[in-house]
PDB file of N, CA and C in Angstrom:
ATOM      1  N   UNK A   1     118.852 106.186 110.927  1.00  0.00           N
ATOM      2  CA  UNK A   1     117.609 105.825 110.254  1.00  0.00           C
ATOM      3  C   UNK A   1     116.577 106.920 110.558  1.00  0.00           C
ATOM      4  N   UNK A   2     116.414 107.451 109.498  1.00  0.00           N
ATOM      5  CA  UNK A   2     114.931 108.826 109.647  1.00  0.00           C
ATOM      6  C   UNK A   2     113.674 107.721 110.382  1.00  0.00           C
ATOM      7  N   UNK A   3     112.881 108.554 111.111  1.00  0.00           N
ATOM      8  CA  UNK A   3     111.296 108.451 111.775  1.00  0.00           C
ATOM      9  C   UNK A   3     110.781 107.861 110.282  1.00  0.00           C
ATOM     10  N   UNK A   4     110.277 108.107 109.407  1.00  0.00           N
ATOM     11  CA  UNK A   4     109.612 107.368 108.422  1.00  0.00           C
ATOM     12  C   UNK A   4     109.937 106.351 108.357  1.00  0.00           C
ATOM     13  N   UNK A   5     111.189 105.255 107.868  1.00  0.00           N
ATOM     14  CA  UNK A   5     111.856 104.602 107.856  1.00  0.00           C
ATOM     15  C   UNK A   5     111.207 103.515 108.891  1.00  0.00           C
ATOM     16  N   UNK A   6     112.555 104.114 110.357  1.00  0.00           N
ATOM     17  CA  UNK A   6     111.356 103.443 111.267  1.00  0.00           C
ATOM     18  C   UNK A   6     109.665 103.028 111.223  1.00  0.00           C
ATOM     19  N   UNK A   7     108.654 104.463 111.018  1.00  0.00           N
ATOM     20  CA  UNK A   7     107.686 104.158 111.381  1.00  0.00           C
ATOM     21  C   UNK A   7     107.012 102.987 109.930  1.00  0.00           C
ATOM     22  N   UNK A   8     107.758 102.997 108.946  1.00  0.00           N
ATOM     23  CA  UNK A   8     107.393 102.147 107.800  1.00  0.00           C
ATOM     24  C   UNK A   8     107.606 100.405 108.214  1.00  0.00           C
ATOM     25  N   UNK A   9     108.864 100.478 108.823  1.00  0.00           N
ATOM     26  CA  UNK A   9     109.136  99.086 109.480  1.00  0.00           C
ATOM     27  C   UNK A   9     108.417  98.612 110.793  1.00  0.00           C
ATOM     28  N   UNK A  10     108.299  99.572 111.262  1.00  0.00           N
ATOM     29  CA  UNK A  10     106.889  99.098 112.439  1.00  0.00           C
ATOM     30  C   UNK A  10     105.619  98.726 111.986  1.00  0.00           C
ATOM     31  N   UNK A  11     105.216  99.562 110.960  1.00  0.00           N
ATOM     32  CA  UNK A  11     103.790  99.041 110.748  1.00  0.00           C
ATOM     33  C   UNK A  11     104.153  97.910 109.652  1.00  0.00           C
ATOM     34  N   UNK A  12     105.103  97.274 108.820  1.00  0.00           N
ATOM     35  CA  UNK A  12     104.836  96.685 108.274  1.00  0.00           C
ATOM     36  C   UNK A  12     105.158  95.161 109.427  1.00  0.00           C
ATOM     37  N   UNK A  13     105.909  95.450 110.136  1.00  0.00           N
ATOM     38  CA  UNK A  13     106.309  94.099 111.298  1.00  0.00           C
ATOM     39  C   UNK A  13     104.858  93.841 111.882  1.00  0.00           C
ATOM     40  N   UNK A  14     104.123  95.126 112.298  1.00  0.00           N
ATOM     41  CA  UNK A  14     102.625  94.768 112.490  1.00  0.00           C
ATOM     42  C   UNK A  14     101.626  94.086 111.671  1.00  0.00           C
ATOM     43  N   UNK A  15     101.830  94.316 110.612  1.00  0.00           N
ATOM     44  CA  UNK A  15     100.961  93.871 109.811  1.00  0.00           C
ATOM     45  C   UNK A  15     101.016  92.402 109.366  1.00  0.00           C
ATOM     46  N   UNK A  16     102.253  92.216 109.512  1.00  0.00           N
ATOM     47  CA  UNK A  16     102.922  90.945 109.653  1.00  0.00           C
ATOM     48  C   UNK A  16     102.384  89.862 110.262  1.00  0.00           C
ATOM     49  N   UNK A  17     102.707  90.624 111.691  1.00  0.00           N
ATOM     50  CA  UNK A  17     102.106  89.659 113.085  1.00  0.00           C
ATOM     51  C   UNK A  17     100.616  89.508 112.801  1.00  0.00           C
ATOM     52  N   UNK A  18      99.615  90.892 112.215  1.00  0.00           N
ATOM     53  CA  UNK A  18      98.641  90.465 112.273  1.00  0.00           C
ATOM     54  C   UNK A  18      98.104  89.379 111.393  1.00  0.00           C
ATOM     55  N   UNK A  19      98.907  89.087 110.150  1.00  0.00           N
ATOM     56  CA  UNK A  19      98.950  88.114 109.594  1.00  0.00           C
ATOM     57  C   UNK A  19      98.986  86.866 109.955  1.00  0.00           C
ATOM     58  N   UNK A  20     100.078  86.195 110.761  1.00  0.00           N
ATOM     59  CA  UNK A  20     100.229  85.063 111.325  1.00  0.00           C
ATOM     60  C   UNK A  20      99.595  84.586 112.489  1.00  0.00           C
ATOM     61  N   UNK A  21      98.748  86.113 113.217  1.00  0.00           N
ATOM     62  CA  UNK A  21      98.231  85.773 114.647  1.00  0.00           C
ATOM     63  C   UNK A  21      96.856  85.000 113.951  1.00  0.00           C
ATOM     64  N   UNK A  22      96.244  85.375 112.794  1.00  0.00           N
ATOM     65  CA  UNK A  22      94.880  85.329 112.307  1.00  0.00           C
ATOM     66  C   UNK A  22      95.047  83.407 111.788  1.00  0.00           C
ATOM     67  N   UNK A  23      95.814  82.765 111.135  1.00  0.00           N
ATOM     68  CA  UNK A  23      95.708  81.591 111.044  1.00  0.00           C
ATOM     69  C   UNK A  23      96.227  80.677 112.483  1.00  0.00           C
ATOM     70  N   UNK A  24      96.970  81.148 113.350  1.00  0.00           N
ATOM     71  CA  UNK A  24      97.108  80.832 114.732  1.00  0.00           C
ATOM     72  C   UNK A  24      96.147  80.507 115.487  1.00  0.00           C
ATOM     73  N   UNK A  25      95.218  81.681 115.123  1.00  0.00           N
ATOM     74  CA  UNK A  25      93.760  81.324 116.227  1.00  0.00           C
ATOM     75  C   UNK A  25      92.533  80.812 115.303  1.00  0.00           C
ATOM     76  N   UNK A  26      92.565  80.785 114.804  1.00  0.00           N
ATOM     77  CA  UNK A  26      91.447  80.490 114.025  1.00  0.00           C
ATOM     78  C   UNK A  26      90.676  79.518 114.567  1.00  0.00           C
ATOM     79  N   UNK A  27      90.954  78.182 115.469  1.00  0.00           N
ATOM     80  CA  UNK A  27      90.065  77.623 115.681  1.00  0.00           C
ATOM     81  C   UNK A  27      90.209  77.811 116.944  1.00  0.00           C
ATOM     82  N   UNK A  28      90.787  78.556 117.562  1.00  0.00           N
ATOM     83  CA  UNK A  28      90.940  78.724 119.259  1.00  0.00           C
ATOM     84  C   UNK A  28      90.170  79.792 120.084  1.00  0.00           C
ATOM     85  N   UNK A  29      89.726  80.785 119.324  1.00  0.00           N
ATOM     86  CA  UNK A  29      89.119  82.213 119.385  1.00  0.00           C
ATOM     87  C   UNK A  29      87.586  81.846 119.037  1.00  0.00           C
ATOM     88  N   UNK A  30      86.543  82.187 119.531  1.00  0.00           N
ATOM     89  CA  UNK A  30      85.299  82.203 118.793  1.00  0.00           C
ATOM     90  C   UNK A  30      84.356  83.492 119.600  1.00  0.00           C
ATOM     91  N   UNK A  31      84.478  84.650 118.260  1.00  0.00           N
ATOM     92  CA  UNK A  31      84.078  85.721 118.505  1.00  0.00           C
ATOM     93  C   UNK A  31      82.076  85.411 118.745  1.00  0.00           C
ATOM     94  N   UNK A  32      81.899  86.711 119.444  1.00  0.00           N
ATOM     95  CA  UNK A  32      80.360  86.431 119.422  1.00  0.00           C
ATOM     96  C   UNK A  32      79.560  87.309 118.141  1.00  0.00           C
ATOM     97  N   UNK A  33      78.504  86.376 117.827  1.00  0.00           N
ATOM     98  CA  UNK A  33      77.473  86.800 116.475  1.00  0.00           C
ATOM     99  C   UNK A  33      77.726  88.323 116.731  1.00  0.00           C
ATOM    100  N   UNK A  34      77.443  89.139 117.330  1.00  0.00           N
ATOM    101  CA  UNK A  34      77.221  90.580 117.850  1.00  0.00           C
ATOM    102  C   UNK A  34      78.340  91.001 117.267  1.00  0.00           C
ATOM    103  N   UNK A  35      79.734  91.028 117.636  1.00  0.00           N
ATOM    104  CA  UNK A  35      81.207  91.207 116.762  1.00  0.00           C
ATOM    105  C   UNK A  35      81.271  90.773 115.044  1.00  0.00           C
ATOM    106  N   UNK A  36      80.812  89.884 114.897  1.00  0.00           N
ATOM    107  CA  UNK A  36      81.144  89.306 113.460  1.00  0.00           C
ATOM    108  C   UNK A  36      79.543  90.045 112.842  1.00  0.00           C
ATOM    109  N   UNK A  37      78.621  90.332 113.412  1.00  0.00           N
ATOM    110  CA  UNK A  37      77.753  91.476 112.567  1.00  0.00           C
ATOM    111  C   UNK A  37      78.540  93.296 112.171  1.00  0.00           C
ATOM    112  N   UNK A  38      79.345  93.316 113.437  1.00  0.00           N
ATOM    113  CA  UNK A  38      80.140  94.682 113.319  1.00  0.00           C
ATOM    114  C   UNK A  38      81.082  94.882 112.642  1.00  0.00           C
ATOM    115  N   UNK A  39      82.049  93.734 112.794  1.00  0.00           N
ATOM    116  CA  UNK A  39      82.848  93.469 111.730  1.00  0.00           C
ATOM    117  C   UNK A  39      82.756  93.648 109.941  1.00  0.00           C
ATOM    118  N   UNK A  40      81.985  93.336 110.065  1.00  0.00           N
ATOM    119  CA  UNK A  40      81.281  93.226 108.627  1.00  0.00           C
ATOM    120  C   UNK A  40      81.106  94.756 108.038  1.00  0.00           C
ATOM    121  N   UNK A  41      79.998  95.068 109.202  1.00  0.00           N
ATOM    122  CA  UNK A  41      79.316  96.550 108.951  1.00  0.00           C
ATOM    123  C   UNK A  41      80.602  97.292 109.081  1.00  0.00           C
ATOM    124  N   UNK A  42      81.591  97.315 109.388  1.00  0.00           N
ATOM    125  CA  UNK A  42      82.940  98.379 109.363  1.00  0.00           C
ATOM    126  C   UNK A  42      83.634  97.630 108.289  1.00  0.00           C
ATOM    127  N   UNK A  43      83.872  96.740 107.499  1.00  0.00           N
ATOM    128  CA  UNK A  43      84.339  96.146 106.447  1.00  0.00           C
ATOM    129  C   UNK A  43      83.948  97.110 105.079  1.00  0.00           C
ATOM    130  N   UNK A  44      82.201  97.290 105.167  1.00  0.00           N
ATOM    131  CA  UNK A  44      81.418  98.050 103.752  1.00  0.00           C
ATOM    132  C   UNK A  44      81.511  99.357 104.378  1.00  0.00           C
ATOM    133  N   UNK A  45      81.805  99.805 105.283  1.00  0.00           N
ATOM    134  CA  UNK A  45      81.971 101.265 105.619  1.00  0.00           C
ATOM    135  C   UNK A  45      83.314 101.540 105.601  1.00  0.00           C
ATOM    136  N   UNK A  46      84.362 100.630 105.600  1.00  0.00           N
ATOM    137  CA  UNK A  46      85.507 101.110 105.195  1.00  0.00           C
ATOM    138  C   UNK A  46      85.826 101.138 103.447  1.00  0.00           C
ATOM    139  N   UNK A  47      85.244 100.685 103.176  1.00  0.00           N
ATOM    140  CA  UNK A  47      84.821 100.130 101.238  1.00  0.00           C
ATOM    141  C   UNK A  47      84.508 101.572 101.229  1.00  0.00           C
ATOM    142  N   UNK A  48      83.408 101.435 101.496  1.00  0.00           N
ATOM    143  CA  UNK A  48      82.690 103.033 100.775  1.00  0.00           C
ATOM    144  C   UNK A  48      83.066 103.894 101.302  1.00  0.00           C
ATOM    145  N   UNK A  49      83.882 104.194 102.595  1.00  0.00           N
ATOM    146  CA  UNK A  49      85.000 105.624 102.683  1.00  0.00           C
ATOM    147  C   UNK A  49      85.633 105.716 101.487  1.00  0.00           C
ATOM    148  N   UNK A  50      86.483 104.389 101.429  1.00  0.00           N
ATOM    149  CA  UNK A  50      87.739 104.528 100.469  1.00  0.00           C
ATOM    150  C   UNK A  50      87.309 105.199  98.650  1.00  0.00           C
ATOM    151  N   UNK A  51      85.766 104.413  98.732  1.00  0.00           N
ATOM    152  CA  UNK A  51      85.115 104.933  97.463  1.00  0.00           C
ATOM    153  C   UNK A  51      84.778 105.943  96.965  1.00  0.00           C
ATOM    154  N   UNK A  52      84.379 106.576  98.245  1.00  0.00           N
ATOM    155  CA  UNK A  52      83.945 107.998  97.801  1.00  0.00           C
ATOM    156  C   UNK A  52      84.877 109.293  98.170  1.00  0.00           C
ATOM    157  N   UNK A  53      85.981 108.556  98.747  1.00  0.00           N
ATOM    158  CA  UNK A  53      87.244 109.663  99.072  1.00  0.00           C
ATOM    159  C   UNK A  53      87.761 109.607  97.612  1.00  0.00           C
ATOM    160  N   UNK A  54      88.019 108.370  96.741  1.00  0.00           N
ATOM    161  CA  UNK A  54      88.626 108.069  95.492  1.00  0.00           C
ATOM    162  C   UNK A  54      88.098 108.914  94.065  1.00  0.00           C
ATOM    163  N   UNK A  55      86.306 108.762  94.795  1.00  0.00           N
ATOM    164  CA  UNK A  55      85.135 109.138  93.694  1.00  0.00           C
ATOM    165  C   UNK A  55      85.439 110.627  93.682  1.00  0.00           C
ATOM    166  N   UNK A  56      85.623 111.184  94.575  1.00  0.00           N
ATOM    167  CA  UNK A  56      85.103 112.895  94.628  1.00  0.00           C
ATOM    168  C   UNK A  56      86.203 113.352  95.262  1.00  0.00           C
ATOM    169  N   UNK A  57      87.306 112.423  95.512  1.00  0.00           N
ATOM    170  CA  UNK A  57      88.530 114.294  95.450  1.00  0.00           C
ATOM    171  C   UNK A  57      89.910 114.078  94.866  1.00  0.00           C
ATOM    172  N   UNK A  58      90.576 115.013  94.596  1.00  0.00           N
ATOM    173  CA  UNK A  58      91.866 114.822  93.842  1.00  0.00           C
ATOM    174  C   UNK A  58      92.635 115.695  94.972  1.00  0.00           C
ATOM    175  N   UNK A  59      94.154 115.606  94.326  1.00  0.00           N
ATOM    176  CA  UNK A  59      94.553 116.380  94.940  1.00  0.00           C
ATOM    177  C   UNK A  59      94.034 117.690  96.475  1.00  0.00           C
ATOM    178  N   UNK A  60      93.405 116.717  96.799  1.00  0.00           N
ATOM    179  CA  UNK A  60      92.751 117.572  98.336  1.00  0.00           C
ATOM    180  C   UNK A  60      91.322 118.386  98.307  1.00  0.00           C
ATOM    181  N   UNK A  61      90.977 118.591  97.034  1.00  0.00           N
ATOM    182  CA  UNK A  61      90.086 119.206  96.106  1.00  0.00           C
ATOM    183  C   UNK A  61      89.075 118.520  95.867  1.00  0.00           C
ATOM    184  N   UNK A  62      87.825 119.088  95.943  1.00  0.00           N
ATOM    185  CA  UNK A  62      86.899 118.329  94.795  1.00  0.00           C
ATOM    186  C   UNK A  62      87.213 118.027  93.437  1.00  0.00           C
ATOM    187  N   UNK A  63      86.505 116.392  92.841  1.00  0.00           N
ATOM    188  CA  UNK A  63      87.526 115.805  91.592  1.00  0.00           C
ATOM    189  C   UNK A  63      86.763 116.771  90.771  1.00  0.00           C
ATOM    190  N   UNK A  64      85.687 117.429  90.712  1.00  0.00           N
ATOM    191  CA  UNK A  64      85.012 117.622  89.643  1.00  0.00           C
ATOM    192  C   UNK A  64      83.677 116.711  89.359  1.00  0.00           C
ATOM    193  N   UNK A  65      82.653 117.010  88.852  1.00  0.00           N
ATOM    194  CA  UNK A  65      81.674 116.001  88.254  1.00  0.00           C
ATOM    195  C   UNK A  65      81.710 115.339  87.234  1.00  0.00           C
ATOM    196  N   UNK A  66      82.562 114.727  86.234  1.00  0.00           N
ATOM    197  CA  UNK A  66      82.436 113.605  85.195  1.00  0.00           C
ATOM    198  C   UNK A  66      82.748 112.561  86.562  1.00  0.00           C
ATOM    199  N   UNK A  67      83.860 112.743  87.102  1.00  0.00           N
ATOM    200  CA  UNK A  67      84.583 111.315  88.332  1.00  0.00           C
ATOM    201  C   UNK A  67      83.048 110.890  88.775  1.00  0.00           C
ATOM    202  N   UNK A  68      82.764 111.442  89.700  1.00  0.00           N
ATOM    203  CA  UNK A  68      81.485 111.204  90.158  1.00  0.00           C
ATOM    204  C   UNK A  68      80.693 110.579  89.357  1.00  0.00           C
ATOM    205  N   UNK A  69      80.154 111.529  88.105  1.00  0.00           N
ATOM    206  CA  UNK A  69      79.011 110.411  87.499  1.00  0.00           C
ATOM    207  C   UNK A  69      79.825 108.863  86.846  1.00  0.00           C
ATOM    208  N   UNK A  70      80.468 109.062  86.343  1.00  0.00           N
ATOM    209  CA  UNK A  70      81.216 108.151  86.058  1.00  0.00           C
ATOM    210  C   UNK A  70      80.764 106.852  86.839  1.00  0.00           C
ATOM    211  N   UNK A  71      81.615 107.019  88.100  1.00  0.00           N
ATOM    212  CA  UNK A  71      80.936 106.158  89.448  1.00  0.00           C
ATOM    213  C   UNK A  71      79.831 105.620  89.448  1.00  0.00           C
ATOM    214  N   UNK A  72      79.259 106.484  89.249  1.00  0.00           N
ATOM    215  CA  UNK A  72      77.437 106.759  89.345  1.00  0.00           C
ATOM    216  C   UNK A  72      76.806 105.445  88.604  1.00  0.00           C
ATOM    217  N   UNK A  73      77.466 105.827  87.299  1.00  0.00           N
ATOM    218  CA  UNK A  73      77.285 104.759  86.314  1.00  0.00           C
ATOM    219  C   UNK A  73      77.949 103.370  86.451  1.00  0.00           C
ATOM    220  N   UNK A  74      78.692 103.527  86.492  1.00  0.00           N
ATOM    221  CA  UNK A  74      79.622 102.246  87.139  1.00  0.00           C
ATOM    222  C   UNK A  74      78.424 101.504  88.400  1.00  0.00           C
ATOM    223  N   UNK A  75      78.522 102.011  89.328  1.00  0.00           N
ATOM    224  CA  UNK A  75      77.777 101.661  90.411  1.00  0.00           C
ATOM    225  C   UNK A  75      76.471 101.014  89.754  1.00  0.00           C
ATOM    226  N   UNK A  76      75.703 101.732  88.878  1.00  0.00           N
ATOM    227  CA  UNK A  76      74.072 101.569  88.735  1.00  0.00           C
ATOM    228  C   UNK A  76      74.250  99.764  87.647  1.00  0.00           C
ATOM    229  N   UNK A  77      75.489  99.989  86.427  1.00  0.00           N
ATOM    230  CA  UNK A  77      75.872  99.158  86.072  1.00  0.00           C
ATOM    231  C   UNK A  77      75.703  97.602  86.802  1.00  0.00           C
ATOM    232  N   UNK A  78      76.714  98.054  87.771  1.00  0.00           N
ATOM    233  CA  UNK A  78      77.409  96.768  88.676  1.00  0.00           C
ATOM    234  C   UNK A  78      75.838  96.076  89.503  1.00  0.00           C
ATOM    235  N   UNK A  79      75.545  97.053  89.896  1.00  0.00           N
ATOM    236  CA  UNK A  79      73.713  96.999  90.675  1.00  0.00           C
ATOM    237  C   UNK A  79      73.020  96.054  89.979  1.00  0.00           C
ATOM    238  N   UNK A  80      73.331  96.135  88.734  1.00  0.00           N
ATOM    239  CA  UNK A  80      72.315  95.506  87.435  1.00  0.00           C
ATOM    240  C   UNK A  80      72.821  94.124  87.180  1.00  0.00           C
ATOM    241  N   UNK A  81      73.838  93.812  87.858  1.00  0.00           N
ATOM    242  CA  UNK A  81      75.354  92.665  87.601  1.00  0.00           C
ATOM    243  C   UNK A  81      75.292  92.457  85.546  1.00  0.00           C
ATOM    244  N   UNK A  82      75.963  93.657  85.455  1.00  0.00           N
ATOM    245  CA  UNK A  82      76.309  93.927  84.001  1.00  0.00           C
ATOM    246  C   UNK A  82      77.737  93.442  84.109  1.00  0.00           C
ATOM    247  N   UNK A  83      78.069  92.708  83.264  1.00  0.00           N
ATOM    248  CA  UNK A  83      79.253  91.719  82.925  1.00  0.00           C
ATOM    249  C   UNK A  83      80.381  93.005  83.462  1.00  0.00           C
ATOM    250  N   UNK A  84      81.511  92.584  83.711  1.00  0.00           N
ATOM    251  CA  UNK A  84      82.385  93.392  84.612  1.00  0.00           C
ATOM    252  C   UNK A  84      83.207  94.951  83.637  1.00  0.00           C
ATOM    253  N   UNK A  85      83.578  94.144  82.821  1.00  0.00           N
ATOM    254  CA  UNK A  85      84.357  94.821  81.778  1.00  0.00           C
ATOM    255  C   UNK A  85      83.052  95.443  81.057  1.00  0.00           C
ATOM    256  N   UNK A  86      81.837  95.633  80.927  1.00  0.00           N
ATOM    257  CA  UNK A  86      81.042  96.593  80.669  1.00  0.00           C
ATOM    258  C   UNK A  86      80.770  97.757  81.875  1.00  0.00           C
ATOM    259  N   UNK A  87      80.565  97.188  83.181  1.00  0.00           N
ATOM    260  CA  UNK A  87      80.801  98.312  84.167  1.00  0.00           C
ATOM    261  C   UNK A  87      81.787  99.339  84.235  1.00  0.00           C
ATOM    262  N   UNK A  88      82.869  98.758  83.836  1.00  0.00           N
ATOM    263  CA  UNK A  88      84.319  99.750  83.725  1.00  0.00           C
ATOM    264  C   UNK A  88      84.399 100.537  82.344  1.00  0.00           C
ATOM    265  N   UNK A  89      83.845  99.987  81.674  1.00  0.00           N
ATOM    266  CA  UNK A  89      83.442 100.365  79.682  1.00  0.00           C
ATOM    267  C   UNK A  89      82.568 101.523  79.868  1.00  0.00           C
ATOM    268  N   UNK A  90      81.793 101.459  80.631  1.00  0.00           N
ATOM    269  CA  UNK A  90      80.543 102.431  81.213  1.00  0.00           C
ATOM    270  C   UNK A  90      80.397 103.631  81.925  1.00  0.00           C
ATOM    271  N   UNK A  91      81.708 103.351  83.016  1.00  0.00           N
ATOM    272  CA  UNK A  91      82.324 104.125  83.225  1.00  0.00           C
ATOM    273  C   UNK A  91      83.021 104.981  83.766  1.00  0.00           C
ATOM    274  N   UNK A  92      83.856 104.475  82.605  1.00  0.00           N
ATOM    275  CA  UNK A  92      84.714 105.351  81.703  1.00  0.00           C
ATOM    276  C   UNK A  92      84.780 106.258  80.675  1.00  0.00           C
ATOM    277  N   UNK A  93      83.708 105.424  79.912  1.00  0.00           N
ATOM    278  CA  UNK A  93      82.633 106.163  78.498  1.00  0.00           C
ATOM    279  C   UNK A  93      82.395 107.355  79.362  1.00  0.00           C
ATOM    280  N   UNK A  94      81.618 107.308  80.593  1.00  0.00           N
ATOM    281  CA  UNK A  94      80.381 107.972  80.945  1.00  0.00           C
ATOM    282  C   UNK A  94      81.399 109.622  81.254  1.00  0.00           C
ATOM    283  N   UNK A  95      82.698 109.027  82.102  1.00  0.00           N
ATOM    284  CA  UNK A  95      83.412 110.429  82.522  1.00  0.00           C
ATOM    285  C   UNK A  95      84.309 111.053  81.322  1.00  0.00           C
ATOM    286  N   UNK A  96      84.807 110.269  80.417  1.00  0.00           N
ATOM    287  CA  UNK A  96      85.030 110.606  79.042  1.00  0.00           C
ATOM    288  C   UNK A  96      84.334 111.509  78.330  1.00  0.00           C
ATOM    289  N   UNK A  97      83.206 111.021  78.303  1.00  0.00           N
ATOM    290  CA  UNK A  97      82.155 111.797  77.309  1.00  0.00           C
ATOM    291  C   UNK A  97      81.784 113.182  78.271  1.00  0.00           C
ATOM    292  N   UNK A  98      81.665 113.405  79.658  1.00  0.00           N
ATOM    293  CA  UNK A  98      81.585 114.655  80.124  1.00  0.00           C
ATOM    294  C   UNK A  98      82.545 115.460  80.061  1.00  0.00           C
ATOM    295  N   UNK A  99      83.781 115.025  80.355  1.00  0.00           N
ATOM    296  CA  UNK A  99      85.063 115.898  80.561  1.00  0.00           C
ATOM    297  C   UNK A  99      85.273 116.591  78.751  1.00  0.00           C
ATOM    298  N   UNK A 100      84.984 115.535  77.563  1.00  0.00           N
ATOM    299  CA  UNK A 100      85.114 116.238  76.412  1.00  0.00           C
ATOM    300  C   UNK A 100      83.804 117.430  76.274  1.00  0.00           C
ATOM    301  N   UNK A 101      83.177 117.114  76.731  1.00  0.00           N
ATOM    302  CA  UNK A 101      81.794 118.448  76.674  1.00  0.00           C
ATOM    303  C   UNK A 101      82.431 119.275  77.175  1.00  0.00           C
ATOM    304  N   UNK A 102      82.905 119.473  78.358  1.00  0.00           N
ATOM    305  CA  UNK A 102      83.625 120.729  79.458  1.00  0.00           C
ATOM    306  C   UNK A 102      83.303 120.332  80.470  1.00  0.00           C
ATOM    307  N   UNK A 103      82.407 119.191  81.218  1.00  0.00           N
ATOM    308  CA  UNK A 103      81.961 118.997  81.964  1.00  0.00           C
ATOM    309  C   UNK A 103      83.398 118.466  83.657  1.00  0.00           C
ATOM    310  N   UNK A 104      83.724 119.490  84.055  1.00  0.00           N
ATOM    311  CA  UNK A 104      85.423 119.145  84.791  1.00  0.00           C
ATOM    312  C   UNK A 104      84.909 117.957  85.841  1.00  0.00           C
TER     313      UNK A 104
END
Protein backbone atom coordinates (compact mmCIF):
# COMPACT_ATOMS: atom_id res chain seq x y z
CA UNK A 1 0.00 0.00 0.00
CA UNK A 2 1.70 3.49 -1.21
CA UNK A 3 2.03 6.47 1.77
CA UNK A 4 -0.98 8.29 0.09
CA UNK A 5 -3.21 5.47 0.36
CA UNK A 6 -2.33 5.05 3.86
CA UNK A 7 -2.24 8.70 4.67
CA UNK A 8 -5.93 8.98 2.86
CA UNK A 9 -7.22 6.18 5.25
CA UNK A 10 -5.89 7.82 8.31
CA UNK A 11 -7.36 11.00 7.87
CA UNK A 12 -10.50 9.74 6.74
CA UNK A 13 -10.70 7.11 10.06
CA UNK A 14 -10.05 10.59 11.78
CA UNK A 15 -12.53 12.34 10.54
CA UNK A 16 -14.70 9.67 11.31
CA UNK A 17 -13.96 9.51 14.98
CA UNK A 18 -14.28 13.14 14.94
CA UNK A 19 -17.65 12.61 13.85
CA UNK A 20 -18.97 10.24 16.41
CA UNK A 21 -16.84 11.79 19.34
CA UNK A 22 -19.02 15.21 18.65
CA UNK A 23 -22.65 13.55 19.26
CA UNK A 24 -20.99 11.41 22.23
CA UNK A 25 -20.27 14.47 24.18
CA UNK A 26 -22.53 16.77 23.49
CA UNK A 27 -24.15 16.98 26.68
CA UNK A 28 -21.12 15.89 28.78
CA UNK A 29 -18.48 18.59 27.67
CA UNK A 30 -19.40 22.29 28.31
CA UNK A 31 -16.88 24.50 26.67
CA UNK A 32 -16.36 28.07 28.15
CA UNK A 33 -18.14 31.38 26.42
CA UNK A 34 -14.33 32.48 25.71
CA UNK A 35 -13.82 29.08 23.34
CA UNK A 36 -17.23 29.13 21.63
CA UNK A 37 -16.48 33.10 20.81
CA UNK A 38 -13.08 31.65 19.11
CA UNK A 39 -14.54 29.00 17.63
CA UNK A 40 -16.71 30.91 15.69
CA UNK A 41 -14.12 33.67 14.86
CA UNK A 42 -11.85 30.71 13.21
CA UNK A 43 -15.09 29.23 11.55
CA UNK A 44 -15.49 32.97 9.26
CA UNK A 45 -11.74 33.07 9.00
CA UNK A 46 -11.56 29.76 7.69
CA UNK A 47 -14.68 30.77 5.17
CA UNK A 48 -12.89 33.69 3.96
CA UNK A 49 -9.36 31.95 3.53
CA UNK A 50 -11.08 29.41 1.48
CA UNK A 51 -12.83 32.49 -0.40
CA UNK A 52 -10.32 34.42 -1.32
CA UNK A 53 -7.75 31.58 -2.09
CA UNK A 54 -10.84 30.40 -4.61
CA UNK A 55 -11.50 34.30 -5.58
CA UNK A 56 -7.92 35.26 -6.70
CA UNK A 57 -5.80 32.29 -7.75
CA UNK A 58 -5.76 29.56 -10.30
CA UNK A 59 -3.47 27.29 -10.98
CA UNK A 60 -0.87 28.78 -8.29
CA UNK A 61 -1.20 32.13 -10.14
CA UNK A 62 -3.13 35.10 -9.83
CA UNK A 63 -6.88 34.30 -11.35
CA UNK A 64 -6.87 37.52 -13.10
CA UNK A 65 -9.48 40.43 -12.44
CA UNK A 66 -13.02 39.52 -13.95
CA UNK A 67 -12.81 36.32 -10.87
CA UNK A 68 -12.35 38.91 -8.42
CA UNK A 69 -14.86 41.45 -9.46
CA UNK A 70 -17.17 38.95 -10.14
CA UNK A 71 -16.95 38.09 -6.30
CA UNK A 72 -17.05 41.58 -5.66
CA UNK A 73 -20.39 41.65 -7.08
CA UNK A 74 -21.63 38.58 -5.83
CA UNK A 75 -20.56 39.62 -2.33
CA UNK A 76 -22.13 43.36 -2.56
CA UNK A 77 -25.31 41.40 -4.04
CA UNK A 78 -25.57 38.84 -1.18
CA UNK A 79 -24.83 42.07 1.42
CA UNK A 80 -28.07 43.49 -0.05
CA UNK A 81 -29.83 39.77 0.62
CA UNK A 82 -30.67 39.82 -3.23
CA UNK A 83 -32.62 36.58 -3.86
CA UNK A 84 -29.83 33.83 -4.25
CA UNK A 85 -29.95 32.85 -7.85
CA UNK A 86 -29.63 36.67 -8.66
CA UNK A 87 -26.31 36.82 -6.61
CA UNK A 88 -24.85 33.99 -8.73
CA UNK A 89 -26.74 35.65 -12.07
CA UNK A 90 -24.65 38.73 -11.01
CA UNK A 91 -21.87 37.21 -10.75
CA UNK A 92 -21.36 35.56 -13.31
CA UNK A 93 -22.80 38.28 -15.71
CA UNK A 94 -20.31 40.52 -13.97
CA UNK A 95 -16.96 38.12 -14.81
CA UNK A 96 -18.51 37.21 -18.20
CA UNK A 97 -18.95 40.55 -19.37
CA UNK A 98 -15.13 41.45 -18.35
CA UNK A 99 -13.35 38.45 -19.64
CA UNK A 100 -15.38 39.18 -23.20
CA UNK A 101 -13.94 42.91 -23.12
CA UNK A 102 -10.24 41.38 -22.54
CA UNK A 103 -10.51 42.04 -19.14
CA UNK A 104 -8.28 38.36 -17.94
Amino acid sequence: MSGTVGMVLALAAGTYAFRLVGPALHGRVELPDRVRVLLSAGAVVLLVALLATGALTEGGGFAGWARPAGVAVGGVLAWHRAPFVLVVLGAAATTAVLRAVGVA
